[in-house]
PDB file of N, CA and C in Angstrom:
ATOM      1  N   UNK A   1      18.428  -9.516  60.605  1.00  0.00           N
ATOM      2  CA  UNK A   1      17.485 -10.616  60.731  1.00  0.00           C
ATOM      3  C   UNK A   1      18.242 -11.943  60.636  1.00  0.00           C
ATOM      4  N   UNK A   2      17.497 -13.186  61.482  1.00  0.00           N
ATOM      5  CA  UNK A   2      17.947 -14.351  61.220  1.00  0.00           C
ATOM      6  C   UNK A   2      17.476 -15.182  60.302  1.00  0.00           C
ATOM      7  N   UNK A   3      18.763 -15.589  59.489  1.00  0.00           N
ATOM      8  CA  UNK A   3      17.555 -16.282  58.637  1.00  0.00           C
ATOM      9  C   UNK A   3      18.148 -18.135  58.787  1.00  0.00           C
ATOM     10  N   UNK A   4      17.849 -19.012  57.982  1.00  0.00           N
ATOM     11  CA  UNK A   4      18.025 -20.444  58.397  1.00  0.00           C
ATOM     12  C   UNK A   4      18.160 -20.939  57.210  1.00  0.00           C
ATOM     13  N   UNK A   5      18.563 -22.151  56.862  1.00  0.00           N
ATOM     14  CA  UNK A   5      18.613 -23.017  55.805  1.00  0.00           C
ATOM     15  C   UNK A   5      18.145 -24.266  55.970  1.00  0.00           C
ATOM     16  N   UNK A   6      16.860 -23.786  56.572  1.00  0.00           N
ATOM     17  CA  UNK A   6      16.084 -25.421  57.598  1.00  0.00           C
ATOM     18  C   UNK A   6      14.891 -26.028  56.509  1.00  0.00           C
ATOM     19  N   UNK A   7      15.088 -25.052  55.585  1.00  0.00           N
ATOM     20  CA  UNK A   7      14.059 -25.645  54.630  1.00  0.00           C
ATOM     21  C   UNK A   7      15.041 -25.959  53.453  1.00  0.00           C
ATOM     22  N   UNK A   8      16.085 -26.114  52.962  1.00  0.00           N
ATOM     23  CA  UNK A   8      17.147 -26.475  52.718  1.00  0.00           C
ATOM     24  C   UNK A   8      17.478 -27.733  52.579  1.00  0.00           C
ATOM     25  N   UNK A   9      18.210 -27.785  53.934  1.00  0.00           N
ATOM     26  CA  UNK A   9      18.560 -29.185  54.109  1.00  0.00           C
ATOM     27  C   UNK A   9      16.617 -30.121  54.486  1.00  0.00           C
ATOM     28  N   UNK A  10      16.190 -29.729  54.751  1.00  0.00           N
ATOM     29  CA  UNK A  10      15.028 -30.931  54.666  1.00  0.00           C
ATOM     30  C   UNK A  10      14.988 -31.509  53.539  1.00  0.00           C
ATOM     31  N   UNK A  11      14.850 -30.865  52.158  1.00  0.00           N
ATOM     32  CA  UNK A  11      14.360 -31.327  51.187  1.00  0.00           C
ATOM     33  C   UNK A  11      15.319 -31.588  50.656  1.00  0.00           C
ATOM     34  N   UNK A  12      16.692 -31.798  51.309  1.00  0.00           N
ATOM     35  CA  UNK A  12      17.980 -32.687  50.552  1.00  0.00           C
ATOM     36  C   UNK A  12      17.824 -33.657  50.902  1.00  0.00           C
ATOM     37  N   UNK A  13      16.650 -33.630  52.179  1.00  0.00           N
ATOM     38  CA  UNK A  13      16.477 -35.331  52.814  1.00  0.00           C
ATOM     39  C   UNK A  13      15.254 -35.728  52.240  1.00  0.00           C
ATOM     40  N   UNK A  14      14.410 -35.238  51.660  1.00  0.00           N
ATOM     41  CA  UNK A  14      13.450 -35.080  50.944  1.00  0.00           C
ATOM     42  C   UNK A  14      12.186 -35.876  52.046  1.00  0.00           C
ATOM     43  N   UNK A  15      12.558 -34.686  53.320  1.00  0.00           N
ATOM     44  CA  UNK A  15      12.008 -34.815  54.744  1.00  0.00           C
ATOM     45  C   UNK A  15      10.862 -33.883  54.164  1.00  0.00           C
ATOM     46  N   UNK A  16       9.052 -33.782  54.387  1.00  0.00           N
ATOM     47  CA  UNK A  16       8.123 -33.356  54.770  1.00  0.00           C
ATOM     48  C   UNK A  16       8.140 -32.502  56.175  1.00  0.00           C
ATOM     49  N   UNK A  17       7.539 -31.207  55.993  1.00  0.00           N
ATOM     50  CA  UNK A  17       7.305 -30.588  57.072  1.00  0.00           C
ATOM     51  C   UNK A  17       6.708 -31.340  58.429  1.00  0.00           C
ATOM     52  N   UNK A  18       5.911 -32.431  58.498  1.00  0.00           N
ATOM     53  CA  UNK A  18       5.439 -33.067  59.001  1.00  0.00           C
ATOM     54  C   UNK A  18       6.719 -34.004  60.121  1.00  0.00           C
ATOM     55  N   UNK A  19       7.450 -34.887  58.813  1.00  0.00           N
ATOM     56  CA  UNK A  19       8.782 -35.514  58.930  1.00  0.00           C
ATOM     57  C   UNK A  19       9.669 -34.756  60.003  1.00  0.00           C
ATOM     58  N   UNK A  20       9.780 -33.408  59.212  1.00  0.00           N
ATOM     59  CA  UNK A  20      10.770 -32.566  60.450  1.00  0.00           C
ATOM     60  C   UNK A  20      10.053 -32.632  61.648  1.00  0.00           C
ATOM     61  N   UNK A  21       8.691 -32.096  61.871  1.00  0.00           N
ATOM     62  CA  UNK A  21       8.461 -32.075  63.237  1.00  0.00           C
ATOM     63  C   UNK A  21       8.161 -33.505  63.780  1.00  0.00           C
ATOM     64  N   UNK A  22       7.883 -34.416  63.148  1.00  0.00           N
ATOM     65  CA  UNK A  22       7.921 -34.978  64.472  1.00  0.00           C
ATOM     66  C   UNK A  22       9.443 -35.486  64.970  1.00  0.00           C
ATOM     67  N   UNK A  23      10.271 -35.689  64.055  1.00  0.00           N
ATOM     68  CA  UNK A  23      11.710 -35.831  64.604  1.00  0.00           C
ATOM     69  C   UNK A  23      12.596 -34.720  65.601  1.00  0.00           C
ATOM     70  N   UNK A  24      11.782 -33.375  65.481  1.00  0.00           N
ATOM     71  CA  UNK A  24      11.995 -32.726  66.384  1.00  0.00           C
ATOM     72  C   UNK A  24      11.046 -32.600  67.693  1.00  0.00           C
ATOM     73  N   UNK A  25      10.284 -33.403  67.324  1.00  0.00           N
ATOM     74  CA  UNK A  25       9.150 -33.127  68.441  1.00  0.00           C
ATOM     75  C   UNK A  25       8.322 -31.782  68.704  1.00  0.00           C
ATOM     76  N   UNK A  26       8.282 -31.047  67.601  1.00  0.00           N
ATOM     77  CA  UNK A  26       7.306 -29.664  67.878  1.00  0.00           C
ATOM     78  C   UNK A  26       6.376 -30.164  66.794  1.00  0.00           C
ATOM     79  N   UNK A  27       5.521 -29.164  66.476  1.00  0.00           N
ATOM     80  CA  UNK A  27       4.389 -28.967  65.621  1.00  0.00           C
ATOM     81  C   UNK A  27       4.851 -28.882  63.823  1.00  0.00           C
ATOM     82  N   UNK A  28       3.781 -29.237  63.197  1.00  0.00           N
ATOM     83  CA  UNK A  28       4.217 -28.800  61.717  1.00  0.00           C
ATOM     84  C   UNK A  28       4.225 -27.303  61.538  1.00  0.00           C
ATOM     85  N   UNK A  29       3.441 -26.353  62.243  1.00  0.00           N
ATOM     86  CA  UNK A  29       2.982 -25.214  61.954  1.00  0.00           C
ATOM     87  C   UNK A  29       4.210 -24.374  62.584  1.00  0.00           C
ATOM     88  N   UNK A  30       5.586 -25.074  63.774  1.00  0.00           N
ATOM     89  CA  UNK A  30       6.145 -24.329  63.967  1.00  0.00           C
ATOM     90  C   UNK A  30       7.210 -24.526  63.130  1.00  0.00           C
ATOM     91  N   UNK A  31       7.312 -25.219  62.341  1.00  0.00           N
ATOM     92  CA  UNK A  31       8.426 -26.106  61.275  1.00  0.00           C
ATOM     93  C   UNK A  31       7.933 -24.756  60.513  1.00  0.00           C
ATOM     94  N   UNK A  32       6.934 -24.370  59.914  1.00  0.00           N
ATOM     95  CA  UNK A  32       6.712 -23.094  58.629  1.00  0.00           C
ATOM     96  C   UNK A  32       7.185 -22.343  59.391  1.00  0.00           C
ATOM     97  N   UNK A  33       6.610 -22.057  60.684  1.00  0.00           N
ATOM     98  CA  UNK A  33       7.077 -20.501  61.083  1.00  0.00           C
ATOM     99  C   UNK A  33       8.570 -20.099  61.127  1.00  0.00           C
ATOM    100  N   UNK A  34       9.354 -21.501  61.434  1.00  0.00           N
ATOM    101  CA  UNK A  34      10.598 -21.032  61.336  1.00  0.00           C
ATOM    102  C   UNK A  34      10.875 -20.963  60.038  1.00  0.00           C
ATOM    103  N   UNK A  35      10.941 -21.618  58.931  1.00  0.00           N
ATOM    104  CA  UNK A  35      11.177 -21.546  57.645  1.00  0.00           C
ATOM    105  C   UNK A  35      10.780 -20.322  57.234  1.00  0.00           C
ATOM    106  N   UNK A  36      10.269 -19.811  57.572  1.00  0.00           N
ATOM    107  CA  UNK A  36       9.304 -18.720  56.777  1.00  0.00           C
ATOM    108  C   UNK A  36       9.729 -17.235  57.822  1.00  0.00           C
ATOM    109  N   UNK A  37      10.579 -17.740  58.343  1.00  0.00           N
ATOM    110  CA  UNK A  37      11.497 -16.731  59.280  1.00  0.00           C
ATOM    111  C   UNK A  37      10.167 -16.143  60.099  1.00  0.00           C
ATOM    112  N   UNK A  38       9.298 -16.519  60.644  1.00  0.00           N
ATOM    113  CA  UNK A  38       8.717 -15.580  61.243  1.00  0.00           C
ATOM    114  C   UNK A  38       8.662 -16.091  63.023  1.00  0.00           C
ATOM    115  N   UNK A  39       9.311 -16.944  62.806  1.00  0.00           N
ATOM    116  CA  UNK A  39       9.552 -17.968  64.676  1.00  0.00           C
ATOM    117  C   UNK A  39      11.225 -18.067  64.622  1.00  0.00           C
ATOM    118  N   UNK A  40      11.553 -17.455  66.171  1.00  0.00           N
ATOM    119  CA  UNK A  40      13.264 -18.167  66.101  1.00  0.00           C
ATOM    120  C   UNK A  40      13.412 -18.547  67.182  1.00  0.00           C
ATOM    121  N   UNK A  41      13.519 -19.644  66.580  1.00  0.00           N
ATOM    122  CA  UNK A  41      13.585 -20.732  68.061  1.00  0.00           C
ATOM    123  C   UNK A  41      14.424 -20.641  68.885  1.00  0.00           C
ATOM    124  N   UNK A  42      14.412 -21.652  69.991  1.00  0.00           N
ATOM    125  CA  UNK A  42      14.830 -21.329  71.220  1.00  0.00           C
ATOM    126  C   UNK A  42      16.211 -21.724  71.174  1.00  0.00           C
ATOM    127  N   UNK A  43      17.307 -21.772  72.063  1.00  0.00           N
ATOM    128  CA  UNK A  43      18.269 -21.937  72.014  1.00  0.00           C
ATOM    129  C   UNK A  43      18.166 -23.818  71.903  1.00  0.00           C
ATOM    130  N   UNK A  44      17.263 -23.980  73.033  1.00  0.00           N
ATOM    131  CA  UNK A  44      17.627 -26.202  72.911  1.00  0.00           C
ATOM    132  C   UNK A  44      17.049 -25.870  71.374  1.00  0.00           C
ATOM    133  N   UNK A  45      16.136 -25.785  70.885  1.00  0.00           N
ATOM    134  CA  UNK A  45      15.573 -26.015  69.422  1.00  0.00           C
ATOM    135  C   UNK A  45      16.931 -26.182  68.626  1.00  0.00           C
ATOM    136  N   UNK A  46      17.610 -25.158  68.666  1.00  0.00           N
ATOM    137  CA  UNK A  46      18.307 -24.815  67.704  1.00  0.00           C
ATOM    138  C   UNK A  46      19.488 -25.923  67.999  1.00  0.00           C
ATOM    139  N   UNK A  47      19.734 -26.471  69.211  1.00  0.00           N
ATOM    140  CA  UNK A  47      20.717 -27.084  69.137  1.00  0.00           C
ATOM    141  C   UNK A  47      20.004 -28.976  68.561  1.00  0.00           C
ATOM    142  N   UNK A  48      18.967 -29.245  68.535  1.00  0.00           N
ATOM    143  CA  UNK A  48      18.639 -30.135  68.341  1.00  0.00           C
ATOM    144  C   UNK A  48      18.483 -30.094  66.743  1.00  0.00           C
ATOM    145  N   UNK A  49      18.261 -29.042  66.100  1.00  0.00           N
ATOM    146  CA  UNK A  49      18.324 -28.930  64.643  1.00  0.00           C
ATOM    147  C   UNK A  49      19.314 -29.101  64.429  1.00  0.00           C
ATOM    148  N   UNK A  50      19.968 -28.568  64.931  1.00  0.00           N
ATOM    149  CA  UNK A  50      21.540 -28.542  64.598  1.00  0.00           C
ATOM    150  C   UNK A  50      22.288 -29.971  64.822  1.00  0.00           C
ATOM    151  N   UNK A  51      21.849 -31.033  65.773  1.00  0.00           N
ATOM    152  CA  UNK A  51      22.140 -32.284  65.954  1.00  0.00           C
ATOM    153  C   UNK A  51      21.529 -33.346  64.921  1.00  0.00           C
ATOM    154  N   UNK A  52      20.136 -32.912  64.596  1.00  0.00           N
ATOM    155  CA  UNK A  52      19.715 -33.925  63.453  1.00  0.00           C
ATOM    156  C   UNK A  52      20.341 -33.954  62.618  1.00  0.00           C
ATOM    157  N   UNK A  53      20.372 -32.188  61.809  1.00  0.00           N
ATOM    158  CA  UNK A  53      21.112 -32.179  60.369  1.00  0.00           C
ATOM    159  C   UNK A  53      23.219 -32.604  60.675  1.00  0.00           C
ATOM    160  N   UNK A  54      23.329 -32.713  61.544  1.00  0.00           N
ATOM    161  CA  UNK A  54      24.785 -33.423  61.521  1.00  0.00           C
ATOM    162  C   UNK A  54      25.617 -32.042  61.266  1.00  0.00           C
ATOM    163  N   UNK A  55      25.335 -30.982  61.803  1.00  0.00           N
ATOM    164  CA  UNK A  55      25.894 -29.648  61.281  1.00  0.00           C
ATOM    165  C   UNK A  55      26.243 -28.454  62.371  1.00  0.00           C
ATOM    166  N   UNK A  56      26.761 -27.361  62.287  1.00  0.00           N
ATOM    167  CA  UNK A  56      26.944 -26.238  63.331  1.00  0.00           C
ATOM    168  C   UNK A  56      25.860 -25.834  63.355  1.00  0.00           C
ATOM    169  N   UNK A  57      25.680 -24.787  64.547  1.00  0.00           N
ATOM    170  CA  UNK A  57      24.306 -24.242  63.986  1.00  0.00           C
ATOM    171  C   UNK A  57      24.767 -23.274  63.472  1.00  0.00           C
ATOM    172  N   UNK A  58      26.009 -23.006  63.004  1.00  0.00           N
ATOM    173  CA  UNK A  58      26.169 -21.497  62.313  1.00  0.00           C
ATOM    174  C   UNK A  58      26.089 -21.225  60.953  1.00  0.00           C
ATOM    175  N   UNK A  59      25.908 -22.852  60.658  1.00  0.00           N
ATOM    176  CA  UNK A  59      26.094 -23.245  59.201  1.00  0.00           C
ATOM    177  C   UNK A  59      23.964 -23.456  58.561  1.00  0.00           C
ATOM    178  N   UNK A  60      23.420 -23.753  59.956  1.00  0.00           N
ATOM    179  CA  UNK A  60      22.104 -23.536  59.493  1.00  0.00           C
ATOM    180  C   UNK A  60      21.465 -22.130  59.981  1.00  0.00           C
ATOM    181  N   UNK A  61      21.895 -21.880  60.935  1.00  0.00           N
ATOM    182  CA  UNK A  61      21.383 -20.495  61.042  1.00  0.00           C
ATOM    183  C   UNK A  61      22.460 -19.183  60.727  1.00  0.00           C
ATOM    184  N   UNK A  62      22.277 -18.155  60.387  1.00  0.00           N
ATOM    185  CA  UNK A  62      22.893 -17.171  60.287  1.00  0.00           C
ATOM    186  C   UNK A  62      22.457 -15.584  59.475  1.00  0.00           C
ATOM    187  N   UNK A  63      23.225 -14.649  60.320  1.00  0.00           N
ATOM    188  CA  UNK A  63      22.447 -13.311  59.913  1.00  0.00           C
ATOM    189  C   UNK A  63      22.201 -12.807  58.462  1.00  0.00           C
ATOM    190  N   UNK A  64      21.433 -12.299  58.239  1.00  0.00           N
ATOM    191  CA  UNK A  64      20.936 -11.984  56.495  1.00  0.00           C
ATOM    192  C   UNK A  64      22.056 -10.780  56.198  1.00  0.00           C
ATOM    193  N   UNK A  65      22.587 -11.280  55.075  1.00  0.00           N
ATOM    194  CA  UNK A  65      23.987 -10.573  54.526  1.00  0.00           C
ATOM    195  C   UNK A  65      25.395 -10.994  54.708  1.00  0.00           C
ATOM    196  N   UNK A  66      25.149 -12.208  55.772  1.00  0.00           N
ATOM    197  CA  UNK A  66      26.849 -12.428  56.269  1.00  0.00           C
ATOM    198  C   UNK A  66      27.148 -13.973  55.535  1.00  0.00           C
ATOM    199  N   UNK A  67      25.769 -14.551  54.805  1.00  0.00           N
ATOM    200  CA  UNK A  67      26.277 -15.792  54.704  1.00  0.00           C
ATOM    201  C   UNK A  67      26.011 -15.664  52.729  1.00  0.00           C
TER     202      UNK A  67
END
């Protein structure tokens, strides 16, 4: 499974679910689903998460057990 550290770094920015989406431009409800591992976003998603938080995406996303 994939899991993320997108709920993580938000609240180091002490960013609102709300906050994240609209800076990503999706929904609040898809901001939980990914947090809550049950949505995995698309490849642009992931690279635009990966551009806000200033990071790889390997460093926010990655497989359960390897990190």
């Amino acid at each position: 499974m994939i899991k993320n550290r997108l709920k993580v770094l938000r609240a180091e920015r002490n960013w609102t679910q709300a906050e994240l989406a609209d800076r990503l431009k999706i929904s609040r409800q898809a901001v939980i689903s990914i947090e809550k591992y049950k949505y995995l976003p698309s490849l642009e998603l992931t690279f635009k998460i990966a551009r806000l938080f200033g990071q790889p995406i390997e460093q926010i996303f990655y497989l359960e057990g390897i990190l």
